[in-house]
Protein backbone atom coordinates (compact mmCIF):
# COMPACT_ATOMS: atom_id res chain seq x y z
CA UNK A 1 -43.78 9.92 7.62
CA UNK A 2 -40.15 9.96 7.71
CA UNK A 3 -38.78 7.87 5.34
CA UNK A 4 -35.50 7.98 6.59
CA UNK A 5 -36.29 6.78 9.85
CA UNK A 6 -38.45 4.22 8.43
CA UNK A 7 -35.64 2.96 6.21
CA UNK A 8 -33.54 2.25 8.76
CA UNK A 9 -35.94 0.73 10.94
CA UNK A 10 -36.70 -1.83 8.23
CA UNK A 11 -33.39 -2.28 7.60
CA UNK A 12 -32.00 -3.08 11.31
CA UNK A 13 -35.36 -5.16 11.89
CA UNK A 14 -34.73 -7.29 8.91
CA UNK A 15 -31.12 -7.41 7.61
CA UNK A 16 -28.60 -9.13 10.16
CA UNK A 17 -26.31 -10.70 7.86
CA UNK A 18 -22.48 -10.08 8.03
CA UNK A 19 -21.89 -6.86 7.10
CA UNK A 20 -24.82 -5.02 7.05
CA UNK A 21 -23.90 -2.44 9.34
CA UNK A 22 -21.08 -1.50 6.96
CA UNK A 23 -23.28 -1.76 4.20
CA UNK A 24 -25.81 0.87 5.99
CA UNK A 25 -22.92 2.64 7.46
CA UNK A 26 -21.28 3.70 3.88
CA UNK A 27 -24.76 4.80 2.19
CA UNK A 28 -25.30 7.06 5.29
CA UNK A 29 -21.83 8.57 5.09
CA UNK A 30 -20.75 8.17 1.81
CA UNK A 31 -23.83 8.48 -0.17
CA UNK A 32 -26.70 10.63 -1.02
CA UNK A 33 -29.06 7.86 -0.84
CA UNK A 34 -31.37 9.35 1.71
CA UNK A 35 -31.71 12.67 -0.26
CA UNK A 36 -31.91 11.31 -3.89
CA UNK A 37 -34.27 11.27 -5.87
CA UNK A 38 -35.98 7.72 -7.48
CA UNK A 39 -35.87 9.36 -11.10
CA UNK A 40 -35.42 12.58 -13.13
CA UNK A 41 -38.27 12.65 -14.41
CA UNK A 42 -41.04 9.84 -13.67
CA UNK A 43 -41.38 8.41 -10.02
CA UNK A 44 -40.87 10.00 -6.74
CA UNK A 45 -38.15 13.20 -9.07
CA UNK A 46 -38.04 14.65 -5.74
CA UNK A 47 -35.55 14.95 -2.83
CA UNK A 48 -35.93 11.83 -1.03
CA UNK A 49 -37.48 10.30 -3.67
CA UNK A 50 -35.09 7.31 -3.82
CA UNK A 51 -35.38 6.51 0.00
CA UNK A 52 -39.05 6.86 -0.04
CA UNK A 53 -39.56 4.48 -3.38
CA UNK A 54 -37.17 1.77 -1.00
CA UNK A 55 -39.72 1.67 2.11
CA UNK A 56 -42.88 1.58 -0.42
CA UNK A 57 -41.11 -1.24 -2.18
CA UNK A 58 -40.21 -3.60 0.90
CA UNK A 59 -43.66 -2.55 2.43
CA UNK A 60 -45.05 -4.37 -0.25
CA UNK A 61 -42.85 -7.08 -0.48
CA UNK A 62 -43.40 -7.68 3.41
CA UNK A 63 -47.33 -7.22 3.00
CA UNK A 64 -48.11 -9.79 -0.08
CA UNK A 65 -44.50 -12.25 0.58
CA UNK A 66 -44.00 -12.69 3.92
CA UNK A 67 -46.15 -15.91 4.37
CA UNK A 68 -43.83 -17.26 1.53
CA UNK A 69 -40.55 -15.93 1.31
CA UNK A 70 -37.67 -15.48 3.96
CA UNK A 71 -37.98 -11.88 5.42
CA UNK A 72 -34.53 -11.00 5.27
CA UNK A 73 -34.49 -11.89 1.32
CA UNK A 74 -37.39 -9.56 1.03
CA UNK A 75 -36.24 -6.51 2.88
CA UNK A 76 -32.62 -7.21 1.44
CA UNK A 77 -34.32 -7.02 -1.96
CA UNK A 78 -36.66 -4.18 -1.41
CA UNK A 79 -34.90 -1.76 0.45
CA UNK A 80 -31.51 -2.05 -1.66
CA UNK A 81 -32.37 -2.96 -4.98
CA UNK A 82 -32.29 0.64 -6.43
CA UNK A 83 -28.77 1.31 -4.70
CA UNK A 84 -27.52 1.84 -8.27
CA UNK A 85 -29.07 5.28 -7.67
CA UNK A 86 -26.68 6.76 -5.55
CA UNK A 87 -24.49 9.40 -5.87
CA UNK A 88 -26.45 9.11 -10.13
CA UNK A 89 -28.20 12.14 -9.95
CA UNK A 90 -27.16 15.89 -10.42
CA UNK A 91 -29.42 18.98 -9.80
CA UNK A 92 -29.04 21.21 -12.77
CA UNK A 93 -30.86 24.07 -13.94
CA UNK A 94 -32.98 24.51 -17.46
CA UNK A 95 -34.92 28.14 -18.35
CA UNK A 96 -39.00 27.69 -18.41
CA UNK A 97 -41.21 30.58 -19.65
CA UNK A 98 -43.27 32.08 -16.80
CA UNK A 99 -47.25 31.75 -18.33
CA UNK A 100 -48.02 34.76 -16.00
CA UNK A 101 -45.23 36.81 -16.57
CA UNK A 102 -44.17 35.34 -20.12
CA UNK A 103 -40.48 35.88 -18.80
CA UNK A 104 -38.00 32.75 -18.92
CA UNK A 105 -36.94 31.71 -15.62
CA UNK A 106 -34.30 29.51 -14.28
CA UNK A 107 -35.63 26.22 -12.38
CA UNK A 108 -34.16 23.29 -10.93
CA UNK A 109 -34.15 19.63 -12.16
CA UNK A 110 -32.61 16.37 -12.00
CA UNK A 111 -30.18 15.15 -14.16
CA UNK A 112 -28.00 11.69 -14.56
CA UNK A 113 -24.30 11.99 -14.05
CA UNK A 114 -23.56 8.70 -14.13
CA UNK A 115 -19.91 8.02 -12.77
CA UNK A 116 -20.23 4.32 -12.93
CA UNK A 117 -22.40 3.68 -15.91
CA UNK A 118 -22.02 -0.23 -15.05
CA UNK A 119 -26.29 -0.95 -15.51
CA UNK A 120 -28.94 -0.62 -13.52
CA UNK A 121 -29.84 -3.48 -11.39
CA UNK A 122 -26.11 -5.11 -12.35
CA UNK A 123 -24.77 -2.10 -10.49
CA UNK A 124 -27.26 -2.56 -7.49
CA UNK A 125 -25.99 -6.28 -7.10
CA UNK A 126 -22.56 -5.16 -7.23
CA UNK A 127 -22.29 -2.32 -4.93
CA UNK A 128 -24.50 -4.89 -2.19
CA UNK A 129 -22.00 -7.51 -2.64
CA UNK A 130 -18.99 -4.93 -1.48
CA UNK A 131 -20.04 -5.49 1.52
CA UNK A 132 -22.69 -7.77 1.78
CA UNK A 133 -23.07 -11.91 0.14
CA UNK A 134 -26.53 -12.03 -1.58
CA UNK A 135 -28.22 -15.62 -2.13
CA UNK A 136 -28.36 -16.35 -6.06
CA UNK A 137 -32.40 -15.14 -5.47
CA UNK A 138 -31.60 -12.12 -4.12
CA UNK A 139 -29.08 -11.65 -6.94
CA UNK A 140 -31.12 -12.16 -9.70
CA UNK A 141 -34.31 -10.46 -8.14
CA UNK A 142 -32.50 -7.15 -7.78
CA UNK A 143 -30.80 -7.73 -11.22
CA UNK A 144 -34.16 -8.29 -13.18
CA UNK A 145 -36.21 -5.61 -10.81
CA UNK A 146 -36.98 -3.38 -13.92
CA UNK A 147 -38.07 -6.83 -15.99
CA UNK A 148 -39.12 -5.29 -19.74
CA UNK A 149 -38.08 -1.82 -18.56
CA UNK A 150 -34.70 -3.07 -18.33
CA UNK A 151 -32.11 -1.87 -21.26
CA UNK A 152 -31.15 -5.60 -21.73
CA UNK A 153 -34.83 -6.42 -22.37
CA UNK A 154 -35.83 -4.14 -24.29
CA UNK A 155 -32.07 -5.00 -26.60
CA UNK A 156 -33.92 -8.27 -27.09
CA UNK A 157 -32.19 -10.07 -23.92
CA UNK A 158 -34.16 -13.31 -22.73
CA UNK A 159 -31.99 -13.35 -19.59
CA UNK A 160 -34.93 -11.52 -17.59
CA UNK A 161 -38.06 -14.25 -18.65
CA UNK A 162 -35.34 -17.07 -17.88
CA UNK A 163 -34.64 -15.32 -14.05
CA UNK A 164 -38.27 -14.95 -13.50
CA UNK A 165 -38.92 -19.01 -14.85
CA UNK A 166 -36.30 -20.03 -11.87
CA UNK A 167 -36.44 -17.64 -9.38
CA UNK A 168 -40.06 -16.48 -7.55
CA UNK A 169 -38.49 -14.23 -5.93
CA UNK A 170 -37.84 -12.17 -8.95
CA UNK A 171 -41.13 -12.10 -10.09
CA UNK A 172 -42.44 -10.96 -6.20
CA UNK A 173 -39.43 -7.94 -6.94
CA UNK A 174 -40.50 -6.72 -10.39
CA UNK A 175 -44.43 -7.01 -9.36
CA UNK A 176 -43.56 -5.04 -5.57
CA UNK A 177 -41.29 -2.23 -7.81
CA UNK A 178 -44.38 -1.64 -10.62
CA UNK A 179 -47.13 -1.50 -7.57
CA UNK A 180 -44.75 1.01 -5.60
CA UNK A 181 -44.06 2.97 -8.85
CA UNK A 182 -47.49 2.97 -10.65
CA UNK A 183 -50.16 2.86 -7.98
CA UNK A 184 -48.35 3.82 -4.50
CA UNK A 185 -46.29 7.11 -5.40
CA UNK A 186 -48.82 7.78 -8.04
CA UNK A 187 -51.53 8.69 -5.81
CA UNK A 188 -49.15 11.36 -3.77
């Protein structure tokens, strides 16, 4: 599958609010979005990771929400909440011994070089909102995506238990983002 092509299928079927095509425009052109990994180290630490982890994300949202939940609020949610990613991650290089050949050897990896260290799903909200106006949902569902996993949380925050009390939609984001993560990209 191309993911790519997928994205943006998703994205043009779903998202018609004012400024999307800006919105979709800049992460083409401006961003390495479509080429990024969706970590260093865990999920999807491969190019195109990041684009990939997007479409398995709404796909779920889509496939379990739909019935419930406005469409656009569910693609909106799924396909940008992990915009925080972009232009985040460096390809580096680290030496590995060889078992064959017991010789080191230079290989490649990902790294964080984070220019804008301004959170995770914080950030996400607030590069969407530069060109697109979320609904308070939307908001907090991409905020609280990472729900214990997030810094804040795991600081001792209650902020993500209280989003997930008043906004469903939350709880439909964090559930979509640990099925994508744990059980989708796991088995490729």
């Amino acid at each position: 599958m191309n993911y790519k092509e997928r994205y943006i299928e998703l994205y043009n079927q779903y998202i018609t609010r004012e400024g999307a095509a800006d919105l979709l425009s800049w992460m083409t052109q401006k961003t390495d979005f479509f080429t990024a990994p969706a970590s260093t180290r865990f999920h999807l630490a491969c190019e195109g990771g990041l684009v990939q982890h997007s479409v398995n994300v709404t796909e779920v949202l889509l496939e379990r929400w739909s019935a419930d939940e406005n469409p656009e609020s569910l693609a909106i949610c799924g396909l940008l909440h992990d915009l925080c990613k972009t232009n985040f991650y460096k390809v580096s290089t680290r030496n590995v011994k060889n078992e064959e050949t017991g010789q080191w050897e230079k290989v490649p990896f990902y790294m964080v070089e984070d220019a804008f260290p301004y959170g995770h799903g914080e950030k996400s909200v607030f590069m969407i909102e530069r060109f697109v106006r979320l609904k308070t949902s939307e908001a907090m569902a991409i905020r609280w995506h990472m729900g214990g996993f997030d810094d804040a949380v795991k600081g001792g925050s209650y902020s993500a238990g209280n989003a997930f009390e008043k906004y469903p939609l939350a709880v439909k984001m964090h559930l979509a983002d640990i099925e994508a993560s744990y059980l989708i990209e796991n088995r490729r």
